[in-house]
C-alpha atoms as a PDB file:
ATOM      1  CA  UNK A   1     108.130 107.207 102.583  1.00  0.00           C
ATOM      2  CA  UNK A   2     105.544 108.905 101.356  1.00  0.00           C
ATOM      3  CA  UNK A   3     102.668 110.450 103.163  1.00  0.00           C
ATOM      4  CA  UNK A   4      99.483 108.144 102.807  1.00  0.00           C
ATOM      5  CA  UNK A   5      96.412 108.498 104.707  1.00  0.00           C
ATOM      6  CA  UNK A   6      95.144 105.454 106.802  1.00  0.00           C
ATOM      7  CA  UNK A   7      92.504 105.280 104.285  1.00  0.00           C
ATOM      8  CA  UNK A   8      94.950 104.979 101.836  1.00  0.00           C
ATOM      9  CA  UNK A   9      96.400 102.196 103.494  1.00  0.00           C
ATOM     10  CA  UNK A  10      93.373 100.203 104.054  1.00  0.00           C
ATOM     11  CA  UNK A  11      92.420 100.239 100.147  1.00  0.00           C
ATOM     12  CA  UNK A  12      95.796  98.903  99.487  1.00  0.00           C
ATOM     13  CA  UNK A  13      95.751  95.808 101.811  1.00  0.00           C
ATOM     14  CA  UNK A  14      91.925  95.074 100.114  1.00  0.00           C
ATOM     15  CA  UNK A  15      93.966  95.417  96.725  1.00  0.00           C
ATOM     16  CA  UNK A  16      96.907  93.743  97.426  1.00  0.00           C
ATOM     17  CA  UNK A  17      94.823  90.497  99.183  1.00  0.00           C
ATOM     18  CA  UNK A  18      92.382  90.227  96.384  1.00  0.00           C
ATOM     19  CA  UNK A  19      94.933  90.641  93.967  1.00  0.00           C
ATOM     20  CA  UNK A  20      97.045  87.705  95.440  1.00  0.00           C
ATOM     21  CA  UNK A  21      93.704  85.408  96.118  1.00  0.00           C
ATOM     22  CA  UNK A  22      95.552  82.772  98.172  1.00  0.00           C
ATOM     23  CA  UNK A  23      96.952  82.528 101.531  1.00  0.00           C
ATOM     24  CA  UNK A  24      98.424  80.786 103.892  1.00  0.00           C
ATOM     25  CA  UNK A  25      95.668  79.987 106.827  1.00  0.00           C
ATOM     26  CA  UNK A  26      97.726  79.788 110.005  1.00  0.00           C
ATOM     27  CA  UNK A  27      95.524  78.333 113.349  1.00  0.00           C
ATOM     28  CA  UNK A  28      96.474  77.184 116.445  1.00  0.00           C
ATOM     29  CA  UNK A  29      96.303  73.427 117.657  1.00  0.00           C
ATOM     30  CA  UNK A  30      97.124  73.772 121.225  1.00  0.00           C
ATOM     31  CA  UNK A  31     100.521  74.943 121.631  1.00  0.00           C
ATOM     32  CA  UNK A  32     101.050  74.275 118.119  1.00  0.00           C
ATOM     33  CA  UNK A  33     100.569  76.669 114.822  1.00  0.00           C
ATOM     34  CA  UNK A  34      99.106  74.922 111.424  1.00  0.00           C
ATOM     35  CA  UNK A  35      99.020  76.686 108.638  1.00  0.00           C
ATOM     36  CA  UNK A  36      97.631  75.764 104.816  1.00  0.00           C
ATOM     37  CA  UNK A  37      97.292  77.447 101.621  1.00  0.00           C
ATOM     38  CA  UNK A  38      93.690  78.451 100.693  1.00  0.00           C
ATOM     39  CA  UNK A  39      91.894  79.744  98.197  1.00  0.00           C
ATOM     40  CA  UNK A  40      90.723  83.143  99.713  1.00  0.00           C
ATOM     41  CA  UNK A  41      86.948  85.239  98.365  1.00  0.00           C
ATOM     42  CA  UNK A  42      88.081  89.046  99.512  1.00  0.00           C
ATOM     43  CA  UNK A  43      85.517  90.322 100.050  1.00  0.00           C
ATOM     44  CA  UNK A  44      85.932  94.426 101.193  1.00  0.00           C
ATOM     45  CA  UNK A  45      81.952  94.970 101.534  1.00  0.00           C
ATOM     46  CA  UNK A  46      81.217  92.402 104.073  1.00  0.00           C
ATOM     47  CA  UNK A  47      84.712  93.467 105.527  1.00  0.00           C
ATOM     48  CA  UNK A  48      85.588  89.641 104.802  1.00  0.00           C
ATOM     49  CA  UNK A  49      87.882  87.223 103.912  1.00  0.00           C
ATOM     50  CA  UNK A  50      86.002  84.277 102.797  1.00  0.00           C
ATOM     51  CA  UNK A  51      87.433  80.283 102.215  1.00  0.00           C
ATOM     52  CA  UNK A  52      85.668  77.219 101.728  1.00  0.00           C
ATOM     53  CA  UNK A  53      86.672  74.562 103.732  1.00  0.00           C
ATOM     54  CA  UNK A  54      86.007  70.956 104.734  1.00  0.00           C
ATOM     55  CA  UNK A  55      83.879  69.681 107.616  1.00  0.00           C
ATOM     56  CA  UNK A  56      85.694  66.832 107.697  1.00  0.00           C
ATOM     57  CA  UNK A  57      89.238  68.679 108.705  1.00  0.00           C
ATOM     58  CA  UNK A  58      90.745  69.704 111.606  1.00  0.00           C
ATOM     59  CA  UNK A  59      90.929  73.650 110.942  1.00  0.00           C
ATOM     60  CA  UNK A  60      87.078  73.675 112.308  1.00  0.00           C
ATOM     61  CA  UNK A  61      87.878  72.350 115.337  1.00  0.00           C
ATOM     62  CA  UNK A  62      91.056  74.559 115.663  1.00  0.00           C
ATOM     63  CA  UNK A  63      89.107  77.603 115.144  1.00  0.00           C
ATOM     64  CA  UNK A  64      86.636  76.647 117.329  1.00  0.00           C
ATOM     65  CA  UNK A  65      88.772  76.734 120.003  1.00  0.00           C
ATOM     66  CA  UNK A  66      91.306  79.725 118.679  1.00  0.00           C
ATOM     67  CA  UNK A  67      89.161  81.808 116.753  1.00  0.00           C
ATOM     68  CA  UNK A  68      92.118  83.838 115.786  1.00  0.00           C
ATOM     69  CA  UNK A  69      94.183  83.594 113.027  1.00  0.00           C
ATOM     70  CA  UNK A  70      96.469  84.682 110.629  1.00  0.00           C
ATOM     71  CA  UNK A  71      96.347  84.974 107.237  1.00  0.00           C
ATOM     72  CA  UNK A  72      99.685  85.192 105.064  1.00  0.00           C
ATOM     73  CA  UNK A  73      99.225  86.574 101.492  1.00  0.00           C
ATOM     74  CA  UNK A  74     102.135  86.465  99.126  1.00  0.00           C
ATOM     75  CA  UNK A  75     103.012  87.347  95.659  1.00  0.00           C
ATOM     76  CA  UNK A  76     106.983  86.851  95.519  1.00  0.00           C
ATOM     77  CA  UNK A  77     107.431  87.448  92.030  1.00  0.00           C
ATOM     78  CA  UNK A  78     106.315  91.325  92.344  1.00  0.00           C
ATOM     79  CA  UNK A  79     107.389  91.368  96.016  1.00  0.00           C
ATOM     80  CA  UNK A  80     104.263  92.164  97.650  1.00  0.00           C
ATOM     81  CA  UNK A  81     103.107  90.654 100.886  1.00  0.00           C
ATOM     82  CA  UNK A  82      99.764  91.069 103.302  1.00  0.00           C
ATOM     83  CA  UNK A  83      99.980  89.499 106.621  1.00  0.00           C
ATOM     84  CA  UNK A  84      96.688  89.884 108.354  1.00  0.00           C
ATOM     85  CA  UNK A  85      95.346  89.478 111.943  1.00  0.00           C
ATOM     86  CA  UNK A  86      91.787  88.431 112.291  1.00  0.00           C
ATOM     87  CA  UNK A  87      88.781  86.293 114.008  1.00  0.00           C
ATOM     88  CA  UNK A  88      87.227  83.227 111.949  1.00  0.00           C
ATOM     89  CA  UNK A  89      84.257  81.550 112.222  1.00  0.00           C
ATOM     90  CA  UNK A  90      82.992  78.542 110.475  1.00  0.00           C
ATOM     91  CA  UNK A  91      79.092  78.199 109.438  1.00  0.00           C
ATOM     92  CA  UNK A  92      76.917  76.041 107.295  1.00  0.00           C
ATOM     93  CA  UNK A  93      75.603  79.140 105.062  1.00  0.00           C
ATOM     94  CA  UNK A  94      74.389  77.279 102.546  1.00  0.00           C
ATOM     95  CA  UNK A  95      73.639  79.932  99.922  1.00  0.00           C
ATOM     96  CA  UNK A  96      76.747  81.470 100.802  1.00  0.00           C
ATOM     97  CA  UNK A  97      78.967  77.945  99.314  1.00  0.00           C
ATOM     98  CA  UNK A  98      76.604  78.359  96.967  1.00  0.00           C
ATOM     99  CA  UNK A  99      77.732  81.846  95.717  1.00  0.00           C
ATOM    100  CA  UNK A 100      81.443  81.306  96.545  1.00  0.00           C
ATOM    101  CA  UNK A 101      81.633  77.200  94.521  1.00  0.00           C
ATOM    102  CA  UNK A 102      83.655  77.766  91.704  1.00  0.00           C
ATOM    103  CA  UNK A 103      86.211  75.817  89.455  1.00  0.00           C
ATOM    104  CA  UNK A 104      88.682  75.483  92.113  1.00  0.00           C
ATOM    105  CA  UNK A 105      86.469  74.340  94.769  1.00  0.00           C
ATOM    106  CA  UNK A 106      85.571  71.171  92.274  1.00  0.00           C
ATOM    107  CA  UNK A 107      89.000  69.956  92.577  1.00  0.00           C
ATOM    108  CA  UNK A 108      88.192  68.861  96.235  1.00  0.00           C
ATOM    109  CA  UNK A 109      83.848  68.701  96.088  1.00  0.00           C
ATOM    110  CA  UNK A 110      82.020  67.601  92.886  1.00  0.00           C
ATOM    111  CA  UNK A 111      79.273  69.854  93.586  1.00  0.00           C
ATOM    112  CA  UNK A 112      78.332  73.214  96.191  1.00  0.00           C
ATOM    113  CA  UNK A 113      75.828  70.147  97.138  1.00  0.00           C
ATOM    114  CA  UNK A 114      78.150  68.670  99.057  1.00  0.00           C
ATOM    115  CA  UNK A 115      77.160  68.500 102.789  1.00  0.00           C
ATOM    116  CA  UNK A 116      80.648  68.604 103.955  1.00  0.00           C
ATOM    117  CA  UNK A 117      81.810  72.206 102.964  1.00  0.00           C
ATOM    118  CA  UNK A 118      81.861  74.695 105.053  1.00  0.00           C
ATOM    119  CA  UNK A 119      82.437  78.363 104.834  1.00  0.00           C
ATOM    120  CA  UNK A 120      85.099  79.877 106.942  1.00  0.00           C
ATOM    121  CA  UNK A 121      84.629  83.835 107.354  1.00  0.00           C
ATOM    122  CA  UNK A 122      87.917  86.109 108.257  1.00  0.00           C
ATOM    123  CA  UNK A 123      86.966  89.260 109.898  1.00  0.00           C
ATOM    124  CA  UNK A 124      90.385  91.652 109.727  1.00  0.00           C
ATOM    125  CA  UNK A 125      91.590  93.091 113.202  1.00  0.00           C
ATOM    126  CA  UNK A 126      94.671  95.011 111.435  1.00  0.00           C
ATOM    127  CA  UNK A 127      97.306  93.862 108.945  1.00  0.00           C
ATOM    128  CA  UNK A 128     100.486  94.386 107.759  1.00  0.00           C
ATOM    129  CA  UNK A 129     102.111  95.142 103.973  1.00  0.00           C
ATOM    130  CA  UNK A 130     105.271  95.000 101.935  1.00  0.00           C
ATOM    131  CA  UNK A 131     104.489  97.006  98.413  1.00  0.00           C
ATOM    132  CA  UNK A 132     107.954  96.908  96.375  1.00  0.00           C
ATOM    133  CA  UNK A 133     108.641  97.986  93.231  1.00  0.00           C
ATOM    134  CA  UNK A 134     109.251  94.926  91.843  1.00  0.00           C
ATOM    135  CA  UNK A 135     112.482  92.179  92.358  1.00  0.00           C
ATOM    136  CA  UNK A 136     114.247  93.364  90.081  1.00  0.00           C
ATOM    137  CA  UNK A 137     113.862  96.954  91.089  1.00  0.00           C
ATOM    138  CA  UNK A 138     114.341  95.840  94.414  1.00  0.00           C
ATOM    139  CA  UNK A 139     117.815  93.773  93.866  1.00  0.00           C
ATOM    140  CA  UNK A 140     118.907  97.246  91.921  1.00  0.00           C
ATOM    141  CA  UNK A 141     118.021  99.408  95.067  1.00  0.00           C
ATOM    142  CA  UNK A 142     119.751  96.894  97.533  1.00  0.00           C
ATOM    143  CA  UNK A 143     122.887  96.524  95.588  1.00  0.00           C
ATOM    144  CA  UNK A 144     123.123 100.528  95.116  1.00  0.00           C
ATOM    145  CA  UNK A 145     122.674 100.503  99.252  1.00  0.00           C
ATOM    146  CA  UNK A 146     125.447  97.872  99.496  1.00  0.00           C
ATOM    147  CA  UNK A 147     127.991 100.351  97.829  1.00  0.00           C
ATOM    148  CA  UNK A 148     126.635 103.819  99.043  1.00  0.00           C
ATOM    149  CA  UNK A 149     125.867 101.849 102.700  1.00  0.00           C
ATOM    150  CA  UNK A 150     122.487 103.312 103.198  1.00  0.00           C
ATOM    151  CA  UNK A 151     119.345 101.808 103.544  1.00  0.00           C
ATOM    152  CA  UNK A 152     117.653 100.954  99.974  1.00  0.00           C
ATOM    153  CA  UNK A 153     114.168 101.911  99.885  1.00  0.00           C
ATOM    154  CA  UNK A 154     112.122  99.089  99.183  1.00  0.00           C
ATOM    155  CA  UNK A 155     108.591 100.138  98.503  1.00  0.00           C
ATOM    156  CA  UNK A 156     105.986 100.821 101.638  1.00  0.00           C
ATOM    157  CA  UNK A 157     105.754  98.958 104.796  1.00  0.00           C
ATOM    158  CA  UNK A 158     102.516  99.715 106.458  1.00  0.00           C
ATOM    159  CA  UNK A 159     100.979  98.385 109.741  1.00  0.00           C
ATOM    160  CA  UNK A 160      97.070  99.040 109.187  1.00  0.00           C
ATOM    161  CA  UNK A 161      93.932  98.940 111.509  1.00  0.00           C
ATOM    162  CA  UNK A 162      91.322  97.845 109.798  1.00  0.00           C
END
């Protein structure tokens, strides 16, 4: 691996999660995990992951009582992956839904109007990524491994405080 500062490693979970811009919101219910895919707002200045989310569904209440959560970025196709630990908190920030109401959001609200959305902030704890070259790369390196019986090098692995 090569040697890459922490710094380093935090600008390339910011890149890698805005450059995927969905994830998979995993809560707890109980004794029970939930997760969905959302449409995430990365947002490195406000050290933020921001969604918009729906009054009327159970993920407030979740969070409520679990505040943290996971969030599971993942672009298969070049083989790059974020999992991040964080704390989330819902809020009525009106001119926030206001800023973040786009064209996806009017698939589920007709207008940043609507009194049921809600924004849900992600504040990182630390995180985890998986940078590879590529699949095809990647199914080169493990099949050379298979043969020589090494290890293939995949790309970086990183655990990050953030």
């Amino acid at each position: 691996m090569d040697a890459r500062t922490a710094e380093q490693d935090i600008d390339r979970t910011w890149e890698l999660m805005e450059k995927i811009g969905f994830a998979m919101l995993v809560t707890r219910d109980g004794e029970q995990m939930r997760a969905r895919p959302m449409s995430a707002f990365v947002e490195r200045g406000y050290n933020a992951i921001y969604f918009l989310t729906d009054a009327r569904r159970h993920k407030d209440d979740e969070i409520a009582a679990h505040p943290e959560v996971n969030l599971a970025f993942a672009d298969t196709s070049g083989q790059k992956y974020v999992s991040l630990t964080g704390v989330a908190a819902v809020s009525n920030d009106r001119t926030k839904i206001k800023e973040l109401f786009s064209t996806p959001a009017k698939a589920w609200w007709e207008s940043a109007d609507d009194p049921n959305i809600r924004v849900l902030k992600v504040t990182p704890r630390d995180a985890e990524y998986w940078d590879s070259p590529g699949s095809l790369v990647s199914y080169v390196k493990m099949a050379a491994a298979a043969v020589t019986g090494s290890r293939p090098d995949l790309g970086d692995n990183r655990k990050v405080a953030m």
